[in-house]
Protein backbone atom coordinates (compact mmCIF):
# COMPACT_ATOMS: atom_id res chain seq x y z
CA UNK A 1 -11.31 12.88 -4.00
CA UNK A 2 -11.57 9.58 -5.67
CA UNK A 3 -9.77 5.92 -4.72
CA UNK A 4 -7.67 4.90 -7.74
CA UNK A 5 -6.79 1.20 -6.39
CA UNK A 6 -7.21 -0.69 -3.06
CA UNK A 7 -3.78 -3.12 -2.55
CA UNK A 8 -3.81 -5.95 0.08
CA UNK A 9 -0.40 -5.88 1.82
CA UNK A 10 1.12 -9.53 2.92
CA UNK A 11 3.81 -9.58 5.19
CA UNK A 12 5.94 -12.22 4.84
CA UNK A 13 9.47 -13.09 4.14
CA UNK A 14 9.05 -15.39 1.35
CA UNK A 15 8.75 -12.74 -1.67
CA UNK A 16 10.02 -15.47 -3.87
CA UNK A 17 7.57 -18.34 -3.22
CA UNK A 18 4.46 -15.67 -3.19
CA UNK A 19 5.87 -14.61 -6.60
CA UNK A 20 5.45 -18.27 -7.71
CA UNK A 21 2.09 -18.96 -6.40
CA UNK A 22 0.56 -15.65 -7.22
CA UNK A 23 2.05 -16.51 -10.51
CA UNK A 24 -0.14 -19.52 -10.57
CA UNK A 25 -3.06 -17.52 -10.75
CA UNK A 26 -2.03 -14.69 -13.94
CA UNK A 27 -0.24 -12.63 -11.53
CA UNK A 28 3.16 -10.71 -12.67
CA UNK A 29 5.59 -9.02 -10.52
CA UNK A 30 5.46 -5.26 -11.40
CA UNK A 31 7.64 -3.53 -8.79
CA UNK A 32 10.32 -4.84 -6.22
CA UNK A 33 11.88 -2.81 -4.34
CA UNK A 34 13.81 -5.86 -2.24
CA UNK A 35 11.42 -5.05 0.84
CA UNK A 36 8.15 -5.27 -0.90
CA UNK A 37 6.82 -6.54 -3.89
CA UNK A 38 4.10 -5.92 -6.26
CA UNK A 39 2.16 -8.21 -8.27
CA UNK A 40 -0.51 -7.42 -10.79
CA UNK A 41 -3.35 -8.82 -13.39
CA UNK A 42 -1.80 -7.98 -16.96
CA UNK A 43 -5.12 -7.83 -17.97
CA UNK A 44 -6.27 -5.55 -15.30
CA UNK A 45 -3.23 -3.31 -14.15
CA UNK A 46 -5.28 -2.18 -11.19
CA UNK A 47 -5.69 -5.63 -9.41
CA UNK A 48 -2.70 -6.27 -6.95
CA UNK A 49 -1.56 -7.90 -3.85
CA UNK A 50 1.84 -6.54 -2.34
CA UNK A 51 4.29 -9.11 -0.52
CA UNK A 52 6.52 -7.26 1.98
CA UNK A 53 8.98 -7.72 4.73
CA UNK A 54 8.44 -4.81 6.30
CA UNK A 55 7.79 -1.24 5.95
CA UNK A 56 11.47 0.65 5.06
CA UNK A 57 10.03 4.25 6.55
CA UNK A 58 7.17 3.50 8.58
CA UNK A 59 7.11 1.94 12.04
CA UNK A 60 4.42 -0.69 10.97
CA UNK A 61 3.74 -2.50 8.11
CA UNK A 62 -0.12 -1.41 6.50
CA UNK A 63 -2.94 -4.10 5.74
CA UNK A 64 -3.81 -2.58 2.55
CA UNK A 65 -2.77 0.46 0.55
CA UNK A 66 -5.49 2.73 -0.93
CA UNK A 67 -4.69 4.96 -3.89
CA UNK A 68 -6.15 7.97 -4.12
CA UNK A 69 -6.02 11.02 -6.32
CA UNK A 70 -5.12 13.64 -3.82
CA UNK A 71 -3.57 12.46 -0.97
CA UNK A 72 -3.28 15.82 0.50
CA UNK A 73 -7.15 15.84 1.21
CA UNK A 74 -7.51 12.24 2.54
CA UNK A 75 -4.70 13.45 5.02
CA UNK A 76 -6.65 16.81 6.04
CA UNK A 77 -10.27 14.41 5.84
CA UNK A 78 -8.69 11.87 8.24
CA UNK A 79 -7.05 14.35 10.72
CA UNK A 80 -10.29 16.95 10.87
CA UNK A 81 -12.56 13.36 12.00
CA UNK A 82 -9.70 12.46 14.47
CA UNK A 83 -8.91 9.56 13.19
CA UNK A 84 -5.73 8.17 14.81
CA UNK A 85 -2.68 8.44 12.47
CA UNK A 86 -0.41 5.72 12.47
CA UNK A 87 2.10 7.29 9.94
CA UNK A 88 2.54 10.97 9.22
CA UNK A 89 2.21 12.53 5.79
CA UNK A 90 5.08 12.41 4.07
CA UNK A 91 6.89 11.79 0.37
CA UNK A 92 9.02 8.43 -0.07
CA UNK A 93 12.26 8.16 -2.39
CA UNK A 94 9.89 5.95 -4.50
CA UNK A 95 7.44 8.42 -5.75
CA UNK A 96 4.42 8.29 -3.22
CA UNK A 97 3.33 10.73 -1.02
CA UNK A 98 1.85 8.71 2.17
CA UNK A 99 0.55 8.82 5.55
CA UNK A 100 -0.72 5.58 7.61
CA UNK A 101 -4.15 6.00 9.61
CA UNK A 102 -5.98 3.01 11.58
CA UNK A 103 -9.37 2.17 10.61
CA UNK A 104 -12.23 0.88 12.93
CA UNK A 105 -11.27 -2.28 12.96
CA UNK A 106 -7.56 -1.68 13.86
CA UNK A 107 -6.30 -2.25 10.45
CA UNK A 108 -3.68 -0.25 9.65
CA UNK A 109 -4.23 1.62 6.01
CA UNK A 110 -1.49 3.42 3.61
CA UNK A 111 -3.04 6.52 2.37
CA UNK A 112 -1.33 6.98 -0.44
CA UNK A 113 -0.62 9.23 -4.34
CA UNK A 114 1.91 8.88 -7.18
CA UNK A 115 3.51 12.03 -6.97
């Protein structure tokens, strides 16, 4: 298994002014979905921050997202160490499969893959 990209997830409810000063720095917007927001380097695809509200389908909103390539195997890798899920597995209208599992620290991480 291999991590694609690692996201830091904001929550706030100004989308529009984090859009502006993210700008500021080369970032574009490169996915809204009205509840979260993704911004990006257009010189490096793979460096983001997300802005959100809230989570639509989860009862928490994550601290970060990780990518990975099989999501399927981070789920069975977190679950066999007893890690505590947050989140279960599951796909999303959007085209993710994701779970949500706390780390050490109590940070909240979405587990996620493009399906």
């Amino acid at each position: 298994m291999s991590v694609r990209r690692i996201v830091p997830n904001i929550e706030s409810e100004a989308l529009e002014e984090s859009a502006e000063f993210y700008g500021l720095l080369g970032l574009e917007e490169v996915m809204n979905h009205g509840w979260i927001m993704t911004l990006a380097s257009p010189s490096a695809p793979t460096v983001q921050v997300s802005v959100m509200t809230g989570d639509k389908t989860a009862p928490v909103t994550s601290d970060m997202s990780i990518e990975v390539d099989d999501v399927d195997a981070a789920y069975a890798a977190m679950c066999d160490s007893g890690a505590e899920i947050v989140h279960p597995l599951q796909d999303e209208e959007w085209g993710v499969r994701r779970f949500f599992v706390r780390d050490p620290n109590g940070r909240v991480v979405n587990v996620l893959g493009h399906r």
